[in-house]
C-alpha atoms as a PDB file:
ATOM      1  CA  UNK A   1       0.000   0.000   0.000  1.00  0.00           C
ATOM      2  CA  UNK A   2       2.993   1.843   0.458  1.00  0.00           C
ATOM      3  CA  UNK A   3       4.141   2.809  -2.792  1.00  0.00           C
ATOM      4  CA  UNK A   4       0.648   3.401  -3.984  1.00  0.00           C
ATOM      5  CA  UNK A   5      -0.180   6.154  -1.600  1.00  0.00           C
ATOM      6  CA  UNK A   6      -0.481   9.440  -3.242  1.00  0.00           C
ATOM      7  CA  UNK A   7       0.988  12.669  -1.685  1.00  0.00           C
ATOM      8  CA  UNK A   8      -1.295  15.603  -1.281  1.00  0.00           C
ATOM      9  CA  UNK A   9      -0.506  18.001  -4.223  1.00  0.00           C
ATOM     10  CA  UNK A  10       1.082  20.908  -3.327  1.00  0.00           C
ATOM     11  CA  UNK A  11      -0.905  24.406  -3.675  1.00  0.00           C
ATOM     12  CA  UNK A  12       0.795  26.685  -5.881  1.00  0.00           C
ATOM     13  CA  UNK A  13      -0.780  30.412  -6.017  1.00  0.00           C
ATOM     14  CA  UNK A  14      -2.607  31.661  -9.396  1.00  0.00           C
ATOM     15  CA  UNK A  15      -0.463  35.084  -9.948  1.00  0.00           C
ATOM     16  CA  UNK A  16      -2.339  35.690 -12.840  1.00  0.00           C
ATOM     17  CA  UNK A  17      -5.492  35.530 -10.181  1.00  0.00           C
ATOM     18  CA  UNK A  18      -3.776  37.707  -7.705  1.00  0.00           C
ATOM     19  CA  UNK A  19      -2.957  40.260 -10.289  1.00  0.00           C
ATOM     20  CA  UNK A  20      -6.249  40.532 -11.718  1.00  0.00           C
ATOM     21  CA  UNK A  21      -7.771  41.171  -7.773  1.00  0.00           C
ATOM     22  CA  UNK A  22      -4.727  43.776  -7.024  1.00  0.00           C
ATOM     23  CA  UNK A  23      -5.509  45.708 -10.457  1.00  0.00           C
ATOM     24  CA  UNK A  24      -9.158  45.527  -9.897  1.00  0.00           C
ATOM     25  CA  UNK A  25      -8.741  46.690  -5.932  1.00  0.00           C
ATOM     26  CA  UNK A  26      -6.593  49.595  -7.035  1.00  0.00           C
ATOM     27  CA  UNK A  27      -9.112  50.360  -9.630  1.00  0.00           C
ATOM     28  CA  UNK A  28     -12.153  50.652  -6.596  1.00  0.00           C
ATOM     29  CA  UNK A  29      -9.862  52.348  -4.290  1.00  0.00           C
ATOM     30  CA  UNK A  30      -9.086  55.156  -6.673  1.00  0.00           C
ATOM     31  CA  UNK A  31     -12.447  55.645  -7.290  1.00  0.00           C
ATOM     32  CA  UNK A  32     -13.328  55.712  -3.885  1.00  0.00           C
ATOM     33  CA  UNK A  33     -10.547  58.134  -2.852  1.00  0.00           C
ATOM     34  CA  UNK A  34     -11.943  60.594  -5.698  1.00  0.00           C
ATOM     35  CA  UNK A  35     -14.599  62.031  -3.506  1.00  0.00           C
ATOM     36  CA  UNK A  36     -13.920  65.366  -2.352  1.00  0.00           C
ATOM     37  CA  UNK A  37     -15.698  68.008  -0.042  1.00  0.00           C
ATOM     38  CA  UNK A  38     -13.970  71.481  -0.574  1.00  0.00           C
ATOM     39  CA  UNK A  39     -11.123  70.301  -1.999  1.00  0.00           C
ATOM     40  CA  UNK A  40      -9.907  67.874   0.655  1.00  0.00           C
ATOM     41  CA  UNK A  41     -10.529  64.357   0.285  1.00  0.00           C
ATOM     42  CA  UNK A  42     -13.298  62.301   2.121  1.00  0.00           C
ATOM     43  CA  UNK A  43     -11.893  59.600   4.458  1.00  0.00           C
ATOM     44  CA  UNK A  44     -15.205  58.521   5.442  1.00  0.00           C
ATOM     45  CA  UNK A  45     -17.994  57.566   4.021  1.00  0.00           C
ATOM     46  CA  UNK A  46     -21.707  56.272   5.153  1.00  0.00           C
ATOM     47  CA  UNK A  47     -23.154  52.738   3.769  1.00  0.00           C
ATOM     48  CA  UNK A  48     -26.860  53.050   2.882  1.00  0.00           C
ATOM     49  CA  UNK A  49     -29.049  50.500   0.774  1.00  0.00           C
ATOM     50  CA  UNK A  50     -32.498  52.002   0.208  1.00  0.00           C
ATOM     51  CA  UNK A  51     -33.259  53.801   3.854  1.00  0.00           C
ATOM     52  CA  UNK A  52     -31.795  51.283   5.398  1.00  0.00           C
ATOM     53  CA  UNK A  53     -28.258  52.179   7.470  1.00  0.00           C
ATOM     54  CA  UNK A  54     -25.589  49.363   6.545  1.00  0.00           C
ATOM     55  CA  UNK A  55     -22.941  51.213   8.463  1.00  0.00           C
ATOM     56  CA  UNK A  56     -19.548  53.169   8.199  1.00  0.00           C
ATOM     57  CA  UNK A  57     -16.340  53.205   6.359  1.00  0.00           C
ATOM     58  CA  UNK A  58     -13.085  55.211   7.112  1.00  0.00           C
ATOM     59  CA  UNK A  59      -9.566  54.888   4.847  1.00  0.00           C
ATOM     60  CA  UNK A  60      -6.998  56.384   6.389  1.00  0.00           C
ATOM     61  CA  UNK A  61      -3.617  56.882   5.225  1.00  0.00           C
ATOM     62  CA  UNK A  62      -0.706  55.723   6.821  1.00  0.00           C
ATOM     63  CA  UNK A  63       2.480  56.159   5.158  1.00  0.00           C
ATOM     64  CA  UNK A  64       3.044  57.617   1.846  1.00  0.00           C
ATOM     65  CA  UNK A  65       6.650  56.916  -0.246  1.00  0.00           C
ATOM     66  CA  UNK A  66       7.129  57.645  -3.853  1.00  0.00           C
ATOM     67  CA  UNK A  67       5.409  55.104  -5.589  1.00  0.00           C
ATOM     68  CA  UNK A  68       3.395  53.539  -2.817  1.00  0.00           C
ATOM     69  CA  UNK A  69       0.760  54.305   0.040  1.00  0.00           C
ATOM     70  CA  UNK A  70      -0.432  52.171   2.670  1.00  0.00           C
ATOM     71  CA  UNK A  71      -3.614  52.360   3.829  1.00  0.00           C
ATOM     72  CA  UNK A  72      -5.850  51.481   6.498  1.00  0.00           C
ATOM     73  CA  UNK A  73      -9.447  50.461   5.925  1.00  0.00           C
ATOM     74  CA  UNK A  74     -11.628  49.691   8.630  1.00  0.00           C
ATOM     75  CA  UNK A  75     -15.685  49.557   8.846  1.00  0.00           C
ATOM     76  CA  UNK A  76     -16.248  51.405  11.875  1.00  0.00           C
ATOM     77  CA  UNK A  77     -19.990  50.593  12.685  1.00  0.00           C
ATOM     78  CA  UNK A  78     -22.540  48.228  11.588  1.00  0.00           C
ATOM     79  CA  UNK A  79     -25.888  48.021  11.762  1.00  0.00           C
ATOM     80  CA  UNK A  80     -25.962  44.747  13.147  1.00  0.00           C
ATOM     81  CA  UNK A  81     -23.842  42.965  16.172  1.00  0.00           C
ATOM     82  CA  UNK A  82     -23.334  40.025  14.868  1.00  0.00           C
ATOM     83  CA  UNK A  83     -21.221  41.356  12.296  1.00  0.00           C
ATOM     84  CA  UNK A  84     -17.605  41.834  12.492  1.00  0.00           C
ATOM     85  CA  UNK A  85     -16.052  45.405  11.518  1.00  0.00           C
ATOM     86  CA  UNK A  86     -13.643  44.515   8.523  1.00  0.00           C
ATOM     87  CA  UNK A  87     -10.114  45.847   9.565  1.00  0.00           C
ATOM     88  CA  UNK A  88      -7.280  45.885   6.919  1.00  0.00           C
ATOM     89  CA  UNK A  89      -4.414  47.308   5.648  1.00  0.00           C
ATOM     90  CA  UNK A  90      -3.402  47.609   2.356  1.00  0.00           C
ATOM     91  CA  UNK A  91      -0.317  48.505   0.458  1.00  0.00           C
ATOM     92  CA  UNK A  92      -0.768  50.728  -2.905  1.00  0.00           C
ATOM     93  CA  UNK A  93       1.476  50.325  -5.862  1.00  0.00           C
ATOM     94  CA  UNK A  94       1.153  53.598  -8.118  1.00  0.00           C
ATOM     95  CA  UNK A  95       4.008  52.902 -10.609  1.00  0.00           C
ATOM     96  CA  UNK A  96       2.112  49.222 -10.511  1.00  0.00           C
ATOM     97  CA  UNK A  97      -1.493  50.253 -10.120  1.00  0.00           C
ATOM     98  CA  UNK A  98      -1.887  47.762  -7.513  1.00  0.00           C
ATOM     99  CA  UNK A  99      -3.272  47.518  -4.376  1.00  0.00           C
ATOM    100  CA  UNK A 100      -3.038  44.172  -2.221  1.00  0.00           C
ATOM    101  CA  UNK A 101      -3.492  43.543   1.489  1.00  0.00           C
ATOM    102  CA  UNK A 102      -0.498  43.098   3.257  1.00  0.00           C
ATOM    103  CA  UNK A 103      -2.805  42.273   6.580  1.00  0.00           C
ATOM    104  CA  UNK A 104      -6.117  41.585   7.753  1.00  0.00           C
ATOM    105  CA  UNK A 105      -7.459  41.542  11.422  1.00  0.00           C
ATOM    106  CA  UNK A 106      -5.103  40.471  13.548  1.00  0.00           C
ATOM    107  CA  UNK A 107      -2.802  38.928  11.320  1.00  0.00           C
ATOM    108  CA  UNK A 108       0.302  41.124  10.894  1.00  0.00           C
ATOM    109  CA  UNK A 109       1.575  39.667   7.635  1.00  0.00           C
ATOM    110  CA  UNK A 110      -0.504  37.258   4.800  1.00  0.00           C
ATOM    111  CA  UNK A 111       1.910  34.192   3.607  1.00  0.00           C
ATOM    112  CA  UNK A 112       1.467  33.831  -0.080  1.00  0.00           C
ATOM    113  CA  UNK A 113       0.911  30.103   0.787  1.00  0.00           C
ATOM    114  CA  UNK A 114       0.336  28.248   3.838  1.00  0.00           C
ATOM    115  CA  UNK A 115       0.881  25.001   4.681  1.00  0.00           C
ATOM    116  CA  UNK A 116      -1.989  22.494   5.578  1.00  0.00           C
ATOM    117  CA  UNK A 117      -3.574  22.135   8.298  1.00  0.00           C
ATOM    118  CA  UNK A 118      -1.489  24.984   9.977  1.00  0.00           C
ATOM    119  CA  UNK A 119      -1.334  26.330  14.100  1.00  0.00           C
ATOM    120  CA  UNK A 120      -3.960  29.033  13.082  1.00  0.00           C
ATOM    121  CA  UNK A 121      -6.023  26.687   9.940  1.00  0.00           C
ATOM    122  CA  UNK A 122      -5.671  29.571   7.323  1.00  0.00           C
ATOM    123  CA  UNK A 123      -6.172  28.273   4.073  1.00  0.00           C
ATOM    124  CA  UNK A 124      -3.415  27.526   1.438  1.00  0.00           C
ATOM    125  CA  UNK A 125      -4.678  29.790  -1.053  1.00  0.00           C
ATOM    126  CA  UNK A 126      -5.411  32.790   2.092  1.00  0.00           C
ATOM    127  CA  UNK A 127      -3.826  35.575   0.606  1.00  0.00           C
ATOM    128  CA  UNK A 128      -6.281  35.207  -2.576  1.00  0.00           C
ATOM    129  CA  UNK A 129      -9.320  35.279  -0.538  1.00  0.00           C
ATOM    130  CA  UNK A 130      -8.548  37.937   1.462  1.00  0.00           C
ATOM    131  CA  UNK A 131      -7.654  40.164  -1.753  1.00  0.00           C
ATOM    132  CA  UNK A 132     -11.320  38.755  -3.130  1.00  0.00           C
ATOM    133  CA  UNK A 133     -13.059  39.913  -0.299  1.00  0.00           C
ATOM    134  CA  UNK A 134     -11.607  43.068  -0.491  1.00  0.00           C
ATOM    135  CA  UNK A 135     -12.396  43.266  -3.629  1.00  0.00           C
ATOM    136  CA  UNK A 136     -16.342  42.527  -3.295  1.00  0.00           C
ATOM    137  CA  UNK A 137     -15.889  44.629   0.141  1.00  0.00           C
ATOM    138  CA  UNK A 138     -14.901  47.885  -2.689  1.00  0.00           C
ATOM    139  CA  UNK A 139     -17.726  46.988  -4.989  1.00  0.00           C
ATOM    140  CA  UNK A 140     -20.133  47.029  -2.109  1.00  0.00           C
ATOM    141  CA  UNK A 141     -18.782  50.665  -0.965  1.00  0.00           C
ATOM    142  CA  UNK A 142     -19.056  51.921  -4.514  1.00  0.00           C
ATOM    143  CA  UNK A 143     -22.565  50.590  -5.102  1.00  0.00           C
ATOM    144  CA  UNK A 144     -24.131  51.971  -1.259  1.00  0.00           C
ATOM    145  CA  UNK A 145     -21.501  54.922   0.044  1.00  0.00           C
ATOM    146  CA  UNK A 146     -22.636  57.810   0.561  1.00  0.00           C
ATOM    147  CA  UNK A 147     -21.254  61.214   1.874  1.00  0.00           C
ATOM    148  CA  UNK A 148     -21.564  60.870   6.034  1.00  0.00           C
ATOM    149  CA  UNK A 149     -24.709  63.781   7.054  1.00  0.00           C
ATOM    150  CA  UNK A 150     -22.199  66.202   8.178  1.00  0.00           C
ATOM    151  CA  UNK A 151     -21.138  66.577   4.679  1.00  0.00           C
ATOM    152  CA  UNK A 152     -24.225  67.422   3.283  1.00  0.00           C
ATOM    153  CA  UNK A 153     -24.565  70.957   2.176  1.00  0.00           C
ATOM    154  CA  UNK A 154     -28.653  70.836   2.659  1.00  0.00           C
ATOM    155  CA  UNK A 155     -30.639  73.245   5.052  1.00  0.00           C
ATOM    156  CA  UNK A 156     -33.920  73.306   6.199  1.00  0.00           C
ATOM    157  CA  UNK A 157     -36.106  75.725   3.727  1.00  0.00           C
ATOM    158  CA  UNK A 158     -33.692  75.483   0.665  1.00  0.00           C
ATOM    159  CA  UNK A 159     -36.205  74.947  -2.335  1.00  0.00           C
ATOM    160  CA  UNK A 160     -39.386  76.775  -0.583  1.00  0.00           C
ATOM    161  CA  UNK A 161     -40.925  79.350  -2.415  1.00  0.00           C
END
């Protein structure tokens, strides 16, 4: 039985994958990032889906160098408890246009492959499914953000005659 046992194939990452998610995450952040109030960029934004309050979104930036940023995105409030706030930093590539999260939560650095099972059970491919939900994270920010209320430039009896 010995020499018939099969090993478990190795995982070995998709770049092409990963590089399609870190172009398309650098394509939603810059979007994102293009909302302005006076001139001065918004780091915060409101999620809203009909009348319905989804929560909160900040990006802040913490370092800027040349060609790169890093930034910090975290969901600061949700409507519901049982959700958990999405915390993450990400690294921006300008010369690249890339953007690809260099950690998540508590995790302080995202292997490019892990070995399986591992002490904390990430997956093998964990780096790519982090990047994906970031990605569907963006989309959902594009499609329901909206300027926080202290923004708005509205006052009661505008449009009375």
């Amino acid at each position: 039985m010995g020499e018939w046992t099969m090993k478990p194939r190795r995982y070995v990452p998709d770049l092409r994958q990963l590089g399609a998610l870190c172009d398309g995450n650098y394509q939603r952040l810059q979007k994102l990032r293009q909302l302005e109030v006076d001139g001065k960029p918004v780091s915060e934004f409101e999620l809203h889906r009909e009348n319905h309050y989804l929560g909160r979104v900040r990006i802040q930036v913490l370092q800027t160098a040349k060609f790169t940023e890093t930034l910090f995105l975290e969901q600061v409030h949700n409507s519901g408890r049982w959700l958990n706030n999405p915390q993450m930093t990400v690294r921006v590539y300008h010369d690249a246009n890339m953007a690809e999260v260099i950690s998540c939560y508590r995790d302080r650095q995202i292997a490019p492959v892990n070995d399986y099972p591992n002490r904390f059970m990430h997956h093998p491919d964990e780096k790519v499914q982090v990047n994906s939900f970031l990605a569907e994270w963006l989309d959902y920010c594009l499609r329901f953000g909206h300027l926080p209320m202290e923004h708005a430039f509205w006052s009661a009896g505008e449009g009375v005659d």
